[in-house]
Protein backbone atom coordinates (compact mmCIF):
# COMPACT_ATOMS: atom_id res chain seq x y z
CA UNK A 1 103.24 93.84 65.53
CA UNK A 2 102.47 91.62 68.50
CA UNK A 3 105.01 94.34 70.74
CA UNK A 4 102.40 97.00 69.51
CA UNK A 5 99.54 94.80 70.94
CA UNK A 6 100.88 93.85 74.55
CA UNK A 7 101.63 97.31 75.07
CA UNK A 8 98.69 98.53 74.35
CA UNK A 9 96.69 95.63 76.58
CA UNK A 10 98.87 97.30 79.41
CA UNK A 11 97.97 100.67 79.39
CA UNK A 12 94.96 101.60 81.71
CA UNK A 13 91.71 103.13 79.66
CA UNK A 14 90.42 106.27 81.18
CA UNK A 15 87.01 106.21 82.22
CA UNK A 16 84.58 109.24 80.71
CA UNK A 17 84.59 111.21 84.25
CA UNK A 18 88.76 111.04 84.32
CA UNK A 19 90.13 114.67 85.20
CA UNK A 20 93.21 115.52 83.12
CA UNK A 21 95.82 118.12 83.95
CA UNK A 22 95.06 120.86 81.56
CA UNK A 23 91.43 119.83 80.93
CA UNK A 24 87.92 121.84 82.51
CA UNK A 25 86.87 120.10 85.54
CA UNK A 26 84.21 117.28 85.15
CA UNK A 27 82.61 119.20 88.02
CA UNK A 28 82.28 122.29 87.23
CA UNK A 29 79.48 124.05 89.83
CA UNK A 30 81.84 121.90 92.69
CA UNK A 31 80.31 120.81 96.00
CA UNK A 32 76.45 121.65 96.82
CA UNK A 33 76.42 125.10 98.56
CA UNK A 34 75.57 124.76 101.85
CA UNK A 35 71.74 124.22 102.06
CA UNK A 36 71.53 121.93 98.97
CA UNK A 37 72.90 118.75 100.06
CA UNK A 38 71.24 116.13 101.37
CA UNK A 39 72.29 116.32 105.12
CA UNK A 40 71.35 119.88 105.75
CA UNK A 41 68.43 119.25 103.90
CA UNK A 42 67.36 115.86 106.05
CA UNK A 43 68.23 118.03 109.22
CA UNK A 44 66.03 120.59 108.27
CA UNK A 45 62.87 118.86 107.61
CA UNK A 46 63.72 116.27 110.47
CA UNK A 47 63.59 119.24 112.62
CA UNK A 48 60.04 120.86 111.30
CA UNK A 49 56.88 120.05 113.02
CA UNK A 50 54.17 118.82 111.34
CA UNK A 51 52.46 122.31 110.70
CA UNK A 52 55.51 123.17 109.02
CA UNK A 53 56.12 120.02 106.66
CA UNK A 54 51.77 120.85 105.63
CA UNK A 55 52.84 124.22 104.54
CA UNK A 56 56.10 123.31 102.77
CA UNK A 57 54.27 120.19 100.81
CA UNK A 58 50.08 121.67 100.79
CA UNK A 59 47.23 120.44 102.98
CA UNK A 60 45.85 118.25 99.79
CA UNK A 61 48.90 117.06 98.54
CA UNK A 62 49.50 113.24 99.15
CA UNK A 63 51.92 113.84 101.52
CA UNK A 64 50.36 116.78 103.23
CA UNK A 65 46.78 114.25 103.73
CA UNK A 66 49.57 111.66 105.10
CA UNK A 67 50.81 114.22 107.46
CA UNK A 68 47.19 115.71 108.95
CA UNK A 69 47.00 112.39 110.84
CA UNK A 70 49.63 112.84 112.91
CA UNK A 71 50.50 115.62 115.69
CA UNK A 72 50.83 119.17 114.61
CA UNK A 73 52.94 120.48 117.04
CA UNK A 74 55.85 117.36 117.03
CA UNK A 75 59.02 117.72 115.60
CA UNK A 76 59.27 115.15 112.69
CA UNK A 77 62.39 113.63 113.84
CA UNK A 78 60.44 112.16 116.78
CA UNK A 79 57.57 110.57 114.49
CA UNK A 80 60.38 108.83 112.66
CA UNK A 81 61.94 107.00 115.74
CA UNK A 82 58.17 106.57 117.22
CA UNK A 83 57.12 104.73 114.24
CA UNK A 84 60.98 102.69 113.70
CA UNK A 85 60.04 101.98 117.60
CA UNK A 86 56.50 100.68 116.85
CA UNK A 87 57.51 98.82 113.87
CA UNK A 88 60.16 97.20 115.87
CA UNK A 89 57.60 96.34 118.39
CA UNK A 90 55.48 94.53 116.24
CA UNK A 91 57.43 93.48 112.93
CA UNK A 92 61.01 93.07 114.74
CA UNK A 93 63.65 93.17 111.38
CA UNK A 94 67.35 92.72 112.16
CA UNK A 95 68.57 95.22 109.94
CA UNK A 96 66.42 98.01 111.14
CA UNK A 97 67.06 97.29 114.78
CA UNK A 98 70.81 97.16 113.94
CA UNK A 99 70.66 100.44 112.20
CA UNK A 100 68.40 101.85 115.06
CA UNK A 101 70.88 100.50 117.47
CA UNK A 102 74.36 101.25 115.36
CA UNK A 103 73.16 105.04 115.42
CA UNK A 104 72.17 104.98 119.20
CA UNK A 105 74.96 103.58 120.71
CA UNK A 106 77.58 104.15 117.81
CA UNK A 107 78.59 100.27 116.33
CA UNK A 108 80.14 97.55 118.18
CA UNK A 109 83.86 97.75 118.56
CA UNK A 110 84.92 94.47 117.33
CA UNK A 111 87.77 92.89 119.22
CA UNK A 112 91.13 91.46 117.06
CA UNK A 113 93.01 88.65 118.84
CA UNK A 114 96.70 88.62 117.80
CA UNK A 115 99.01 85.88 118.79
CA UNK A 116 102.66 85.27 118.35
CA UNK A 117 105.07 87.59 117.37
CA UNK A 118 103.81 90.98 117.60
CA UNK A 119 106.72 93.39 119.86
CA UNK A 120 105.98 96.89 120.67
CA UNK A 121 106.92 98.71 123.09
CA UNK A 122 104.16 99.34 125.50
CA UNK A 123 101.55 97.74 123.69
CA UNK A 124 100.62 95.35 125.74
CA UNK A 125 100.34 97.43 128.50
CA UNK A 126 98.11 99.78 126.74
CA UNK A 127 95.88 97.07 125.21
CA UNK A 128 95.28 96.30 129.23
CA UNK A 129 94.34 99.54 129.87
CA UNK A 130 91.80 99.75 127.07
CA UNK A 131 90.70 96.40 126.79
CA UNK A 132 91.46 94.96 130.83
CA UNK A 133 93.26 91.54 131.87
CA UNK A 134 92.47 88.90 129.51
């Protein structure tokens, strides 16, 4: 009995969303069609102006009151980093400057120091190249 056991302890459990050879797929409709997913869908309303973003959402709407303050005839994507600027400039908050910043100038390369042992042909002089003297 206790061979029956172990064995069974060893054997990895499935989770419910598994695919199995043979089986219908656990996705059935696939990937969002182009137009449905969340990044085309950002771009597009990041790229409406504010008259645009009233008549998608309704002058009386919550949203639509929120957006009759500000200018008609800006594209929204420029509100955003106005107000991530002004917040910034009065509220500064590491994380959103760093996420401001990491999608600016693309993140920080972050240097690896290796010492010892490594031999590769050319590496060294390549790592110069990229990285100068050191």
């Amino acid at each position: 009995m206790p061979a029956i056991t172990d064995n069974f302890k060893n054997k990895k459990k499935a989770n419910k969303t598994t695919w199995r050879k043979g089986m219908p797929s656990p996705n059935p409709a696939g990937r969002s069609k182009e137009g449905q997913s969340w990044k085309s869908i950002i771009a597009d309303v990041s790229n409406m102006k504010g008259k645009d973003i009233l008549s998608l959402v309704g002058r009386s709407s919550e949203l639509g009151r929120a957006f009759l303050k500000l200018p008609q005839d800006v594209q929204v994507k420029y509100l955003v980093v106005a107000r991530v600027i002004s917040v910034l400039a009065t509220e500064p908050n590491a994380g959103l400057f760093n996420a401001l910043m990491d999608r600016a100038e693309g993140k920080v390369a972050e240097r690896v120091q290796i010492d010892g042992g490594l031999e590769v042909d050319g590496l060294s002089e390549m790592l110069e190249k990229v990285y100068g003297k050191q």
